[in-house]
C-alpha atoms as a PDB file:
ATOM      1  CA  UNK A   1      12.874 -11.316  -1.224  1.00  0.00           C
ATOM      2  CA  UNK A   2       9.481 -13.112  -0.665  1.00  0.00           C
ATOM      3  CA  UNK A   3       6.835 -11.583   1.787  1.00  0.00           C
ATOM      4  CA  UNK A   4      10.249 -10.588   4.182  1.00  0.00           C
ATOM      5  CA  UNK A   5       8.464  -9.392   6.794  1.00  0.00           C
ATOM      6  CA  UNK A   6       5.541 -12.201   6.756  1.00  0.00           C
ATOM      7  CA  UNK A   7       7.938 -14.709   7.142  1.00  0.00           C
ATOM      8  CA  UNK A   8       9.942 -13.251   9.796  1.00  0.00           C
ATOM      9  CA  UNK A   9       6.922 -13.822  12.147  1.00  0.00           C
ATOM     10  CA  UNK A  10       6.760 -17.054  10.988  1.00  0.00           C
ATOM     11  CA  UNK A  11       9.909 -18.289  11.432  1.00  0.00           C
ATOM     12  CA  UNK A  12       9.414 -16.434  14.808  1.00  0.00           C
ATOM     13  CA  UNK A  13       6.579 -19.082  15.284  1.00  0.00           C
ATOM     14  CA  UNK A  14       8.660 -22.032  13.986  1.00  0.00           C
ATOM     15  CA  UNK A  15      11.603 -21.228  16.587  1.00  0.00           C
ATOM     16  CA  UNK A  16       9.336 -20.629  19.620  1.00  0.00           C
ATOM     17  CA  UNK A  17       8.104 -24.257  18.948  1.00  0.00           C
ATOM     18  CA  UNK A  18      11.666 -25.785  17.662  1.00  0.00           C
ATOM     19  CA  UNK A  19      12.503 -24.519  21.573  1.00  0.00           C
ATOM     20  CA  UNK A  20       9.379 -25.951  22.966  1.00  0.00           C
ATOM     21  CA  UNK A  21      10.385 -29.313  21.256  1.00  0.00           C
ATOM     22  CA  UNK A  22      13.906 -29.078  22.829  1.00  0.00           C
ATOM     23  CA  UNK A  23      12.686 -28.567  26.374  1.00  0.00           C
ATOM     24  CA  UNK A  24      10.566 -31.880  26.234  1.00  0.00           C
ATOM     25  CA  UNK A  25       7.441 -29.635  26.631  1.00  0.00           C
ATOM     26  CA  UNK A  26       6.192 -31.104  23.634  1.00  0.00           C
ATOM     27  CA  UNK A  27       6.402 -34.943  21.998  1.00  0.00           C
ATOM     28  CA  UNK A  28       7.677 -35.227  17.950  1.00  0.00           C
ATOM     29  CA  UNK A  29       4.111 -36.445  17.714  1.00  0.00           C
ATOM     30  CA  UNK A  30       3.124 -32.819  18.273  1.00  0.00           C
ATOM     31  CA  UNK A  31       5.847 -30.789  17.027  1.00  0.00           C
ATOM     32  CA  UNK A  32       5.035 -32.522  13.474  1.00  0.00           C
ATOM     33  CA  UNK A  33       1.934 -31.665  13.632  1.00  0.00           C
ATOM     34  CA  UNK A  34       2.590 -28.093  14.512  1.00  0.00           C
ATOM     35  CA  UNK A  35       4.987 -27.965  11.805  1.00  0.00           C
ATOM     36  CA  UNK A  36       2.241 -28.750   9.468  1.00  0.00           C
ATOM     37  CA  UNK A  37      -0.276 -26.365  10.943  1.00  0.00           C
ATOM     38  CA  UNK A  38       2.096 -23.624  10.152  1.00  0.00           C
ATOM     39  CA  UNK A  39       2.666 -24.845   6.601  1.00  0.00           C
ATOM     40  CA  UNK A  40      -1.050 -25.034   6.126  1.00  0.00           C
ATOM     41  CA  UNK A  41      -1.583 -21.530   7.548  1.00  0.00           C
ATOM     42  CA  UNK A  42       0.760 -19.526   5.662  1.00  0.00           C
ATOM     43  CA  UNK A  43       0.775 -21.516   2.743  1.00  0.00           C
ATOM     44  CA  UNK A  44      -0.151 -18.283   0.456  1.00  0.00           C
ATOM     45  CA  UNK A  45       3.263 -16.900   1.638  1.00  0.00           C
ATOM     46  CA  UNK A  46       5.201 -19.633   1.515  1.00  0.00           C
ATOM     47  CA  UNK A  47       4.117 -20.543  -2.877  1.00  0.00           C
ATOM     48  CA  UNK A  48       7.938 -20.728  -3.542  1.00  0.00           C
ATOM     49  CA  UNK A  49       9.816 -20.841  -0.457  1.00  0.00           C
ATOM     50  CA  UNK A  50      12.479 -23.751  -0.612  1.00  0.00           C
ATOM     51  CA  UNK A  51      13.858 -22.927   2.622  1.00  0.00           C
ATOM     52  CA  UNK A  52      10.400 -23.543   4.921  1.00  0.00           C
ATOM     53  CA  UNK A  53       9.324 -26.503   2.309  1.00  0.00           C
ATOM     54  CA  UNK A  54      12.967 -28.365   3.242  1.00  0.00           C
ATOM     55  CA  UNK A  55      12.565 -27.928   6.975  1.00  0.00           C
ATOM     56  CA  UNK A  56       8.832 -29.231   6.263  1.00  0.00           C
ATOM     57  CA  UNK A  57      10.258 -31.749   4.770  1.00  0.00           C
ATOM     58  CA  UNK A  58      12.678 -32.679   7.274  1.00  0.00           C
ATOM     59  CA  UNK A  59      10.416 -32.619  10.226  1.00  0.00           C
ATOM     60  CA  UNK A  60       7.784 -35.112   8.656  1.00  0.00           C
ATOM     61  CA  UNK A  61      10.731 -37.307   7.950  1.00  0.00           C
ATOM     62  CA  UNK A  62      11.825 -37.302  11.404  1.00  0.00           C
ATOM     63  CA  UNK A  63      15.328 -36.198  10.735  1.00  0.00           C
ATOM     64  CA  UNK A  64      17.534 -35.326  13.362  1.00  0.00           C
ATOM     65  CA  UNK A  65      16.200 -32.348  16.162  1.00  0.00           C
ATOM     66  CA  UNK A  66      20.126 -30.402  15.625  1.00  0.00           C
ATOM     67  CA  UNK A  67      19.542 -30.359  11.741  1.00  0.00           C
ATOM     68  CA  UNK A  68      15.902 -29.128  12.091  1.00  0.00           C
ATOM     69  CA  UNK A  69      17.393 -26.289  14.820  1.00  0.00           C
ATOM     70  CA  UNK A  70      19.831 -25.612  12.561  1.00  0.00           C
ATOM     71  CA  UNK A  71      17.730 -24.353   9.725  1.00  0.00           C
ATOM     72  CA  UNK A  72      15.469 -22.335  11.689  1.00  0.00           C
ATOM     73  CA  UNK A  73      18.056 -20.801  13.617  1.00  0.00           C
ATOM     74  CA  UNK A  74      19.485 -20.083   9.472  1.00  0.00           C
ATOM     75  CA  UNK A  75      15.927 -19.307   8.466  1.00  0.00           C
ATOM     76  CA  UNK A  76      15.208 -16.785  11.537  1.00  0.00           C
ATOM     77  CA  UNK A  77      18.691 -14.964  10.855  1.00  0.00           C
ATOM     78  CA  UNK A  78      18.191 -14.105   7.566  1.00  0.00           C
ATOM     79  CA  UNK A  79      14.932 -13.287   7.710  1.00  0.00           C
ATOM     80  CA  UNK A  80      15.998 -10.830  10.040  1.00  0.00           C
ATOM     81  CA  UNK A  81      19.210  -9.605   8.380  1.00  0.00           C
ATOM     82  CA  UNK A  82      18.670  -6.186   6.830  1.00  0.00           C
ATOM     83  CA  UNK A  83      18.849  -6.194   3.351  1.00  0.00           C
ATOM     84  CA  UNK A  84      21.683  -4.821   1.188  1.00  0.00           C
ATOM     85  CA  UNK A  85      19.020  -2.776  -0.839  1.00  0.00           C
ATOM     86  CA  UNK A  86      16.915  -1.224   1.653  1.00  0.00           C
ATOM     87  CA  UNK A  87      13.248  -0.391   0.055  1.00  0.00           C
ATOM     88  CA  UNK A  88      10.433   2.096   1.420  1.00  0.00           C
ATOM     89  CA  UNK A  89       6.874   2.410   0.784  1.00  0.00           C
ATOM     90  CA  UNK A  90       5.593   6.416   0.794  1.00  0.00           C
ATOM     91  CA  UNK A  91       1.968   5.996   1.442  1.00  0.00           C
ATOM     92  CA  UNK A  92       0.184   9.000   0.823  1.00  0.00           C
ATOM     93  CA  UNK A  93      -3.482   9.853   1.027  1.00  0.00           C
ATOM     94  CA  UNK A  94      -5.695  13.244   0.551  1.00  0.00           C
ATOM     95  CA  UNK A  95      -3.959  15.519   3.114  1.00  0.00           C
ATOM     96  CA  UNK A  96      -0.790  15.599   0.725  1.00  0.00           C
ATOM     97  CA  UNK A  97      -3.117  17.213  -2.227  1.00  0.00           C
ATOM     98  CA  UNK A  98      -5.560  19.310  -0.078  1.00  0.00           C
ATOM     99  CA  UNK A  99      -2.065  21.572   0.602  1.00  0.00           C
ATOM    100  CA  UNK A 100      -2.750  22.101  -3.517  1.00  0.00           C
ATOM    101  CA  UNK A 101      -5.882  22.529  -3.326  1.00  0.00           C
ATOM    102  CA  UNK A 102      -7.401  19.464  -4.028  1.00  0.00           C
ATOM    103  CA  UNK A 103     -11.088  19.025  -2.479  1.00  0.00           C
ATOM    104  CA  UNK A 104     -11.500  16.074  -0.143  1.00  0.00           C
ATOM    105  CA  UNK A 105     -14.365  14.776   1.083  1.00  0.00           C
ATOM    106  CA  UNK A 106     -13.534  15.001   4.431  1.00  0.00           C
ATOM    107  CA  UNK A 107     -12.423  18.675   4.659  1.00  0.00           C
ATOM    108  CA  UNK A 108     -14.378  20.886   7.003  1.00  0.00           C
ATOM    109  CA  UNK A 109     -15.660  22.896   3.816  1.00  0.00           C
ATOM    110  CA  UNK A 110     -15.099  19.512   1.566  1.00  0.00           C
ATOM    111  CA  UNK A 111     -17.372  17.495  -0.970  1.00  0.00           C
ATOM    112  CA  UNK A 112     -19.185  15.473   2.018  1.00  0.00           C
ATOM    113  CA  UNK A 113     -21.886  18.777   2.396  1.00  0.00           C
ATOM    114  CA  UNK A 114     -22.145  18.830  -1.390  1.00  0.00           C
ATOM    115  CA  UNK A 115     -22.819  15.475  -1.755  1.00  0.00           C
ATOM    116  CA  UNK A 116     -24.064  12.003  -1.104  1.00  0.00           C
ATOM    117  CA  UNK A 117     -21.007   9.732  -1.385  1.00  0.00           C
ATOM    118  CA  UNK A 118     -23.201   6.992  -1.894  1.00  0.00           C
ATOM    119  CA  UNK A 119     -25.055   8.609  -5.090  1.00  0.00           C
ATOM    120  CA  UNK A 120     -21.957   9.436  -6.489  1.00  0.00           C
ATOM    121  CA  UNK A 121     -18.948   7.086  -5.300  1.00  0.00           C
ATOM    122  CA  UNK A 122     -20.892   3.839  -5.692  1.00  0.00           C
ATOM    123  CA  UNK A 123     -21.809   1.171  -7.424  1.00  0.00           C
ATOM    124  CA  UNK A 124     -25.071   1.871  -6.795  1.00  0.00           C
ATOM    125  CA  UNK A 125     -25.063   5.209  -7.059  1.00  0.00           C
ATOM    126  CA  UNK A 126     -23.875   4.966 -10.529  1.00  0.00           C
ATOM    127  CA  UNK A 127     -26.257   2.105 -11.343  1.00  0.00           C
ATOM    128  CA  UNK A 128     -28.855   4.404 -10.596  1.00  0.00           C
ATOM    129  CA  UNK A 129     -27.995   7.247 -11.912  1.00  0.00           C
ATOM    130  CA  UNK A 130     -25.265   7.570 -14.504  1.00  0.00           C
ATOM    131  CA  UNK A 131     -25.451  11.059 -15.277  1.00  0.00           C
ATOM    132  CA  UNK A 132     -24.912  12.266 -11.993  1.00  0.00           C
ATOM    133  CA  UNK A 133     -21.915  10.066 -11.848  1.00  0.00           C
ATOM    134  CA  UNK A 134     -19.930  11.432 -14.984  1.00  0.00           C
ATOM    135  CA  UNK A 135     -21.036  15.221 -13.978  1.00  0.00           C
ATOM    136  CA  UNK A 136     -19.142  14.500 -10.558  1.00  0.00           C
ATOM    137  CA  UNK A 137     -16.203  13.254 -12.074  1.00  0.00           C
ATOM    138  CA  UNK A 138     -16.178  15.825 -15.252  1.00  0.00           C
ATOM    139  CA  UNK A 139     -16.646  18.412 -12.436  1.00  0.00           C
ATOM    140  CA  UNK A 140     -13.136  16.796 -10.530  1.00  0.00           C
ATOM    141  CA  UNK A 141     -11.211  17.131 -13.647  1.00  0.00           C
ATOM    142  CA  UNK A 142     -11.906  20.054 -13.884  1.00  0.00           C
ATOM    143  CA  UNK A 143     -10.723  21.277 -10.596  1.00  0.00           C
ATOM    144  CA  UNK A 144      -7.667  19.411 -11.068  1.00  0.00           C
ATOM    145  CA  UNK A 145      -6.488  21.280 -13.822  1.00  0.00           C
ATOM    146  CA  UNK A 146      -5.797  24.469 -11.834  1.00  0.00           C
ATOM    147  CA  UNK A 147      -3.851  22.418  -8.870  1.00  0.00           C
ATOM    148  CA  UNK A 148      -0.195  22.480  -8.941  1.00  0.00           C
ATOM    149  CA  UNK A 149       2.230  20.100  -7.056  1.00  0.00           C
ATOM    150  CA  UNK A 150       3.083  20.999  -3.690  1.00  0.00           C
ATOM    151  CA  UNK A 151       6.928  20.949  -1.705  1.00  0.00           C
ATOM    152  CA  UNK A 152       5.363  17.645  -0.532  1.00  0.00           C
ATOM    153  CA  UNK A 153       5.131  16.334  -3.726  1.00  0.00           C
ATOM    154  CA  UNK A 154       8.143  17.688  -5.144  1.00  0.00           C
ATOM    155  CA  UNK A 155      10.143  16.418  -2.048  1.00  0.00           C
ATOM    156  CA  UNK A 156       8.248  12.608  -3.038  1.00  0.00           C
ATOM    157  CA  UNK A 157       9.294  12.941  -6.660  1.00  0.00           C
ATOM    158  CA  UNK A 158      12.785  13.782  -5.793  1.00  0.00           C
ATOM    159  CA  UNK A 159      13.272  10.887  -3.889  1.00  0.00           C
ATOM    160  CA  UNK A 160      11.860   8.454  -6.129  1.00  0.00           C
ATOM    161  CA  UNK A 161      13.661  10.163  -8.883  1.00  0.00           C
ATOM    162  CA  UNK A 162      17.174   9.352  -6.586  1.00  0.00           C
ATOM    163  CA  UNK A 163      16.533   6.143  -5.627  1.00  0.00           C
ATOM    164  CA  UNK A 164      14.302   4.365  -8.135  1.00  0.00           C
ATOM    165  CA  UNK A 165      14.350   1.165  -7.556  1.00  0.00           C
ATOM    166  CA  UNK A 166      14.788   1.490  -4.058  1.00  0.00           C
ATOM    167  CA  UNK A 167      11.044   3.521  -3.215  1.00  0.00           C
ATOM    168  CA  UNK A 168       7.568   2.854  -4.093  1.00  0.00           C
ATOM    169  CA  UNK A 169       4.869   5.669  -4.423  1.00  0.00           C
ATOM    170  CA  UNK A 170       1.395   4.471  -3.790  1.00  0.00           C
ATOM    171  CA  UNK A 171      -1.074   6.533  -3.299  1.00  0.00           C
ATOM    172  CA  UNK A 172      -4.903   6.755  -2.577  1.00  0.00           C
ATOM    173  CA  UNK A 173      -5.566  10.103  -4.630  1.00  0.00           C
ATOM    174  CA  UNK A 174      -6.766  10.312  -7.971  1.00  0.00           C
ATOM    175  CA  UNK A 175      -4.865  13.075  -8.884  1.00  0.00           C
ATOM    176  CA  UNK A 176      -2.136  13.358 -11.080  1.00  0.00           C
ATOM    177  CA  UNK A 177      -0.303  16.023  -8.773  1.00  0.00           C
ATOM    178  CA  UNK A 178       2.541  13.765  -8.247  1.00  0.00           C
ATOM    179  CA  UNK A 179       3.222  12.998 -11.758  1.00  0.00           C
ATOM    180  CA  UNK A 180       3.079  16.751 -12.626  1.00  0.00           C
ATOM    181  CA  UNK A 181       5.678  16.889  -9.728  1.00  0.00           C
ATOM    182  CA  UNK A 182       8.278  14.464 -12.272  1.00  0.00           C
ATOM    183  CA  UNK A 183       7.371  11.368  -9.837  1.00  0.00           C
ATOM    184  CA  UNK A 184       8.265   7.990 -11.840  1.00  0.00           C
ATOM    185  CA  UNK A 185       6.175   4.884 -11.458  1.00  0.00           C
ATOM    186  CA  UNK A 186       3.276   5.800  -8.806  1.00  0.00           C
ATOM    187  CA  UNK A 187       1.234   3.143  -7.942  1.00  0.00           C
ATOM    188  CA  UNK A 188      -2.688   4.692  -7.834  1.00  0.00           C
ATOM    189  CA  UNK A 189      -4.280   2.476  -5.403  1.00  0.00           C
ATOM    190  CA  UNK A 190      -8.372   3.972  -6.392  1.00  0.00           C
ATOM    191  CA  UNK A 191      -7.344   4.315 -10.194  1.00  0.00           C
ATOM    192  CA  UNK A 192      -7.059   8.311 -11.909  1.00  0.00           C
ATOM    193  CA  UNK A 193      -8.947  10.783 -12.557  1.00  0.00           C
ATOM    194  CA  UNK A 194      -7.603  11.808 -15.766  1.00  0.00           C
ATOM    195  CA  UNK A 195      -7.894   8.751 -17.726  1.00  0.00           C
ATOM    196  CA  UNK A 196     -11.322   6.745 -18.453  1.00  0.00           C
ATOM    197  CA  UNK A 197     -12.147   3.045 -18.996  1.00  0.00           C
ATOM    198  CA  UNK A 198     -14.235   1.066 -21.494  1.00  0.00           C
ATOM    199  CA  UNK A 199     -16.821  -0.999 -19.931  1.00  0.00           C
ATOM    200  CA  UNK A 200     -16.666  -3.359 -23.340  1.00  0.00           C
ATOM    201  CA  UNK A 201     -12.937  -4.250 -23.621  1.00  0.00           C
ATOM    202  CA  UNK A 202     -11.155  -2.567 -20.003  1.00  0.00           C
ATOM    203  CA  UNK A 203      -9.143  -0.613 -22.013  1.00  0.00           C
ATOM    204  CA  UNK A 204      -8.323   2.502 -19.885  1.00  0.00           C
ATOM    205  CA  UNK A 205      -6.739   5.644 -21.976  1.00  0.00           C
ATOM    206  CA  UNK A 206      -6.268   8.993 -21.108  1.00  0.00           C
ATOM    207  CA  UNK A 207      -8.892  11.934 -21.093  1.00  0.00           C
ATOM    208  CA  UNK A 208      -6.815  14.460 -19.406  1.00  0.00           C
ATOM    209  CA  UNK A 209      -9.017  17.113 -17.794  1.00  0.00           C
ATOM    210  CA  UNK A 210     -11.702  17.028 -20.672  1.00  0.00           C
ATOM    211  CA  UNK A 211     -15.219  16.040 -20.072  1.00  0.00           C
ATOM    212  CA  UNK A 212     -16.373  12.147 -21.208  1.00  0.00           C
ATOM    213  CA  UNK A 213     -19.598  13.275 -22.476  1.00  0.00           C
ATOM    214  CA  UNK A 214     -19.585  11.806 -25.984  1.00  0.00           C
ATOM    215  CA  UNK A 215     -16.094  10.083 -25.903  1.00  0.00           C
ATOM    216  CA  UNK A 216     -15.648   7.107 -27.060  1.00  0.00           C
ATOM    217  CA  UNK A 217     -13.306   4.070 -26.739  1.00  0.00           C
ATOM    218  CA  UNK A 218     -10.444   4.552 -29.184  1.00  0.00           C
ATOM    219  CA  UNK A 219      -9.682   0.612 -28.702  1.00  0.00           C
ATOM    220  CA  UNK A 220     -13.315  -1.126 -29.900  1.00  0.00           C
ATOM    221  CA  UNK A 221     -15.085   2.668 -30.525  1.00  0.00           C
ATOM    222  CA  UNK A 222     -17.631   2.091 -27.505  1.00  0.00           C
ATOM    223  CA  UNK A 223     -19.288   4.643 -26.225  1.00  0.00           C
ATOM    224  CA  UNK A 224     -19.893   2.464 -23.138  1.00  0.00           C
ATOM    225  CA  UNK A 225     -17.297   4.006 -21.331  1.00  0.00           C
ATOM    226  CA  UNK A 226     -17.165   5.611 -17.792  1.00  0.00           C
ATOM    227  CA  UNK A 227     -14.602   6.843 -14.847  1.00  0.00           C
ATOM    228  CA  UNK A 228     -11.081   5.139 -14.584  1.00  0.00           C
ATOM    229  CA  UNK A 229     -12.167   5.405 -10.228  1.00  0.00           C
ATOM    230  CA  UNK A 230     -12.424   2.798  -8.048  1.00  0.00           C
ATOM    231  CA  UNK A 231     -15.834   2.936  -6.944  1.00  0.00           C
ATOM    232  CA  UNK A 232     -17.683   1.744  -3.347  1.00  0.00           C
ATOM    233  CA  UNK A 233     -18.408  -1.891  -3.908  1.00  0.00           C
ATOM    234  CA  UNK A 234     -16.066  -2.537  -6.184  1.00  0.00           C
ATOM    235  CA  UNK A 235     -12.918  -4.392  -6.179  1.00  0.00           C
ATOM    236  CA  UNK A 236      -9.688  -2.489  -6.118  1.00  0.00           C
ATOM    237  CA  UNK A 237      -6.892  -4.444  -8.179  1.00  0.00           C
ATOM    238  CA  UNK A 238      -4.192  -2.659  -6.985  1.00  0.00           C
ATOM    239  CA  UNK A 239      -4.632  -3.423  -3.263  1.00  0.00           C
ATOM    240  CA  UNK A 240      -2.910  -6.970  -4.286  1.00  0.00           C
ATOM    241  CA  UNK A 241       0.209  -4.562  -4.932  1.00  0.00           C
ATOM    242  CA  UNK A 242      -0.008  -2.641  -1.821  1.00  0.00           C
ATOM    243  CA  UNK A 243       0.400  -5.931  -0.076  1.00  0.00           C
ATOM    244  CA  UNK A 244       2.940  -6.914  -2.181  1.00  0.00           C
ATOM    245  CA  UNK A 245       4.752  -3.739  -1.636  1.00  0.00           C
ATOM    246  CA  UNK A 246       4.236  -4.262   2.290  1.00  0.00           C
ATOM    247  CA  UNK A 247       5.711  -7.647   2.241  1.00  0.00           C
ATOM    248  CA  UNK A 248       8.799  -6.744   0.539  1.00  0.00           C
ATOM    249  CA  UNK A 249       9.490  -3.020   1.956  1.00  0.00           C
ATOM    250  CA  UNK A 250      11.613  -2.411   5.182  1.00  0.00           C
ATOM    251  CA  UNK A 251      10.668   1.314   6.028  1.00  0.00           C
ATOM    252  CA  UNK A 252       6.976   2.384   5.848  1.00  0.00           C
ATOM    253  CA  UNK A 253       6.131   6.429   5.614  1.00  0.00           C
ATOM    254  CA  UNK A 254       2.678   7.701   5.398  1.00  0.00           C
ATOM    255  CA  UNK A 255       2.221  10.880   4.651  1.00  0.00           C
ATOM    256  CA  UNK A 256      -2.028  12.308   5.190  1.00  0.00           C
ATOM    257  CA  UNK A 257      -4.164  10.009   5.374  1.00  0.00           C
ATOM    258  CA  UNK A 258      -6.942   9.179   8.284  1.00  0.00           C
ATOM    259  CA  UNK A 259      -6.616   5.808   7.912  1.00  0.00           C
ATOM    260  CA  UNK A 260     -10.211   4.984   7.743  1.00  0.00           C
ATOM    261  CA  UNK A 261     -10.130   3.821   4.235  1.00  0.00           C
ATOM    262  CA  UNK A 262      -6.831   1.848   4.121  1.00  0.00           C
ATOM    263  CA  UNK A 263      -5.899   0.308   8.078  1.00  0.00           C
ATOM    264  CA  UNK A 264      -2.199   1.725   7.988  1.00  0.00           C
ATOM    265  CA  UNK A 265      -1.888   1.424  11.454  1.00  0.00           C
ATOM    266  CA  UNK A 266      -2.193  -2.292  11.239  1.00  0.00           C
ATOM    267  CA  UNK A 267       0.212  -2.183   8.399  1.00  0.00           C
ATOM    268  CA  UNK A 268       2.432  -0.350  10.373  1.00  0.00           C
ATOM    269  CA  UNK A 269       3.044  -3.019  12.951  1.00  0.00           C
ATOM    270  CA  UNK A 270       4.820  -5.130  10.169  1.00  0.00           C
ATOM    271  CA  UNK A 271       7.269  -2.495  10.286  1.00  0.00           C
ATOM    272  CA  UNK A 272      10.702  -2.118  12.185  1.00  0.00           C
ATOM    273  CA  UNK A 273      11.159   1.418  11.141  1.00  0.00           C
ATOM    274  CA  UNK A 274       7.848   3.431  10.545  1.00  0.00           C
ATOM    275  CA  UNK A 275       6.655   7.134  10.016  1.00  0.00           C
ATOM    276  CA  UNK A 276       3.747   9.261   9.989  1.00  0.00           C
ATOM    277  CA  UNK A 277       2.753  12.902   9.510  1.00  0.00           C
ATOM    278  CA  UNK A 278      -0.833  13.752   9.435  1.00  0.00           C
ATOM    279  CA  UNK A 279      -2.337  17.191  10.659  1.00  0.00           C
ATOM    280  CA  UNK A 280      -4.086  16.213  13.706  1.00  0.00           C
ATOM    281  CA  UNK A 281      -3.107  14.097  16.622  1.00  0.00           C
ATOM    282  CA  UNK A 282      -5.116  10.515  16.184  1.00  0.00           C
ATOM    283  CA  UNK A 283      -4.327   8.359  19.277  1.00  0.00           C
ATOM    284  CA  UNK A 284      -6.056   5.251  17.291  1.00  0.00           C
ATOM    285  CA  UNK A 285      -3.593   5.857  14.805  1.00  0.00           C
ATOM    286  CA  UNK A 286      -0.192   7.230  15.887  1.00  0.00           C
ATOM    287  CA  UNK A 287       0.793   4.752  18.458  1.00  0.00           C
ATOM    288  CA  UNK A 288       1.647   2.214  15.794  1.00  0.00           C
ATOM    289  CA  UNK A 289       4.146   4.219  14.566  1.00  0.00           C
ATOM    290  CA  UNK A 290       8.086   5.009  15.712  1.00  0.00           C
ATOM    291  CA  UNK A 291       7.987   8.906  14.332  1.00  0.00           C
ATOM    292  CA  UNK A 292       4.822  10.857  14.219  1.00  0.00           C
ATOM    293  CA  UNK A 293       4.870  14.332  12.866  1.00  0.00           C
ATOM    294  CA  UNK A 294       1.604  16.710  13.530  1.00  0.00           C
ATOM    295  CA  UNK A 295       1.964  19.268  11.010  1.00  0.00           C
ATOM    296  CA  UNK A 296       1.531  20.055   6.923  1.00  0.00           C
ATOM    297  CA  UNK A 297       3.052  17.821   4.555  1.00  0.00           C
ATOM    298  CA  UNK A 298       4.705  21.319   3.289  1.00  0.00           C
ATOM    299  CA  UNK A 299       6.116  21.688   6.810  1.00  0.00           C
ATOM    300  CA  UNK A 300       7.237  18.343   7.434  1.00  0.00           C
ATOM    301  CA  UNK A 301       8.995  17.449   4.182  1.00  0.00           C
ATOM    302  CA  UNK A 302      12.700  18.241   5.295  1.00  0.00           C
ATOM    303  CA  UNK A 303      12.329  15.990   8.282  1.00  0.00           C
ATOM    304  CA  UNK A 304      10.619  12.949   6.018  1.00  0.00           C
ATOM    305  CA  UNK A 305      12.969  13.593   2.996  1.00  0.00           C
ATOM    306  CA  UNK A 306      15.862  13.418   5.867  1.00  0.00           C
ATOM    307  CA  UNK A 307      14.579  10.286   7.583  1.00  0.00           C
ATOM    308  CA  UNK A 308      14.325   8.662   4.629  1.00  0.00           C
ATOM    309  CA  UNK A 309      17.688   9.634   3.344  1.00  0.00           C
ATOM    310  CA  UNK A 310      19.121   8.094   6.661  1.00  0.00           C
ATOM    311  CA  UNK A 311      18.285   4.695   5.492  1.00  0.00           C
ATOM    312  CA  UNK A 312      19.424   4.956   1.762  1.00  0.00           C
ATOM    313  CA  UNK A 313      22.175   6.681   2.075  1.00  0.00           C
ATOM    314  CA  UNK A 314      24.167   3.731   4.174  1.00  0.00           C
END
């Protein structure tokens, strides 16, 4: 199931204009063309798609306008035929863990009035001053420890634990709540807080909640070693998955997050079936999506772990 949901708008596209063609509003001169143009667009989707690379085909060799209608009519309906294995990505994001416990920056009381994200979420930051870096990080361990998993999490584990191959957990915490909760296979979009990573050879291994001063790499023994956190201005590898995810998932539910760091309501429009639940109304946010519940995660996980149910269980 290649980027499902990509190429259902573009097969969209490629009907629109097969109709156009049909009508006479447009000559094969320009239909080709067109054809091409949406090949060239989308041609990062399309690395492997025999279907759209026939019909390609077919159009530049002038075949016949029924066979051409044909396949995209084909194309379009299966595109849009719901799959046999239904799959949903649970997006969560800091509101799930601050029901633990967990800090966020953006909390009324949170990390923002204790500190300059810049000196100590950056690239820069840590460029300048190292120390300060590891402290802030040695100091989030720390508070982690304490934390337990919430109904929230429990109620995301469950799932998961169910239907396996049929969910994906990403999330934007660093926390290992959700893996304390007996949740398989999450996907930590910003990397973890209780594991570090060599700066010589990448390897990343597991601290736990101890401090790094004076660890050292057990892969090359370098004490060059520093936060396993995705930091402002750096890249963030798994954000290839998270697309990856999005192109092949049917259902999307998001469960806290503001959406200021990763544009879910955008993602959200992708999506047939969508669902939200964040504390506080957001009208920049919550139209995009077809259920929006304004509550706690705690509060709201019977109605989630039911609406989810109602697609997997068919």
């Amino acid at each position: 199931m290649l980027h499902k949901n990509t190429l259902k708008y573009l097969y969209q596209d490629l009907d629109a204009l097969i109709r156009q063609y049909s009508a006479n509003q447009i000559d094969r001169f320009s239909f080709v063309s067109e054809v091409e143009r949406l090949k060239q667009a989308n041609e990062v989707i399309l690395d492997g798609n025999e279907d759209f690379a026939e019909l390609v085909e077919s159009a530049l060799l002038e075949k016949e306008y029924e066979i051409l209608e044909q396949m995209a009519s084909t194309a379009l309906e299966n595109a849009k035929a719901p799959s046999s294995a239904i799959r949903i990505l649970i997006l969560t994001g800091a509101g799930i863990s601050a029901e633990s416990g967990v800090r966020t920056f953006r909390d009324s009381d949170g990390l923002w009035e204790e500190y300059d994200v810049m000196e100590v979420c950056s690239v820069e930051g840590f460029e300048r001053n190292p120390k300060l870096v590891a402290d802030f990080y040695d100091a989030r361990r720390r508070d982690i420890e304490s934390k337990h998993p919430n109904a929230a999490h429990e109620m995301v584990a469950r799932l998961k634990q169910k239907y396996p191959n049929q969910i994906d957990v990403l999330t934007q915490n660093v926390d290992d709540l959700f893996e304390r909760a007996g949740c398989p296979d999450v996907i930590h979009l910003h990397g973890t807080l209780t594991d570090l990573r060599c700066e010589e050879c990448q390897c990343v291994f597991e601290i736990g909640y101890k401090s790094q001063i004076g660890v050292i790499c057990p892969a090359c023994q370098s004490e060059n070693i520093r936060h396993n956190v995705v930091m402002f201005g750096e890249e963030a590898p798994m954000y290839q998955k998270l697309q990856q995810t999005i192109d092949e998932c049917d259902v999307f539910v998001v469960i806290g997050t503001s959406g200021q760091v990763l544009n879910v309501g955008w993602y959200a429009q992708w999506f047939e079936h969508s669902l939200l639940n964040n504390l506080d109304p957001d009208d920049s946010l919550d139209p995009y999506f077809k259920v929006v519940y304004h509550e706690k995660a705690t509060e709201a996980t019977e109605k989630i772990e039911v609406y989810v149910e109602k697609f997997l269980s068919i």
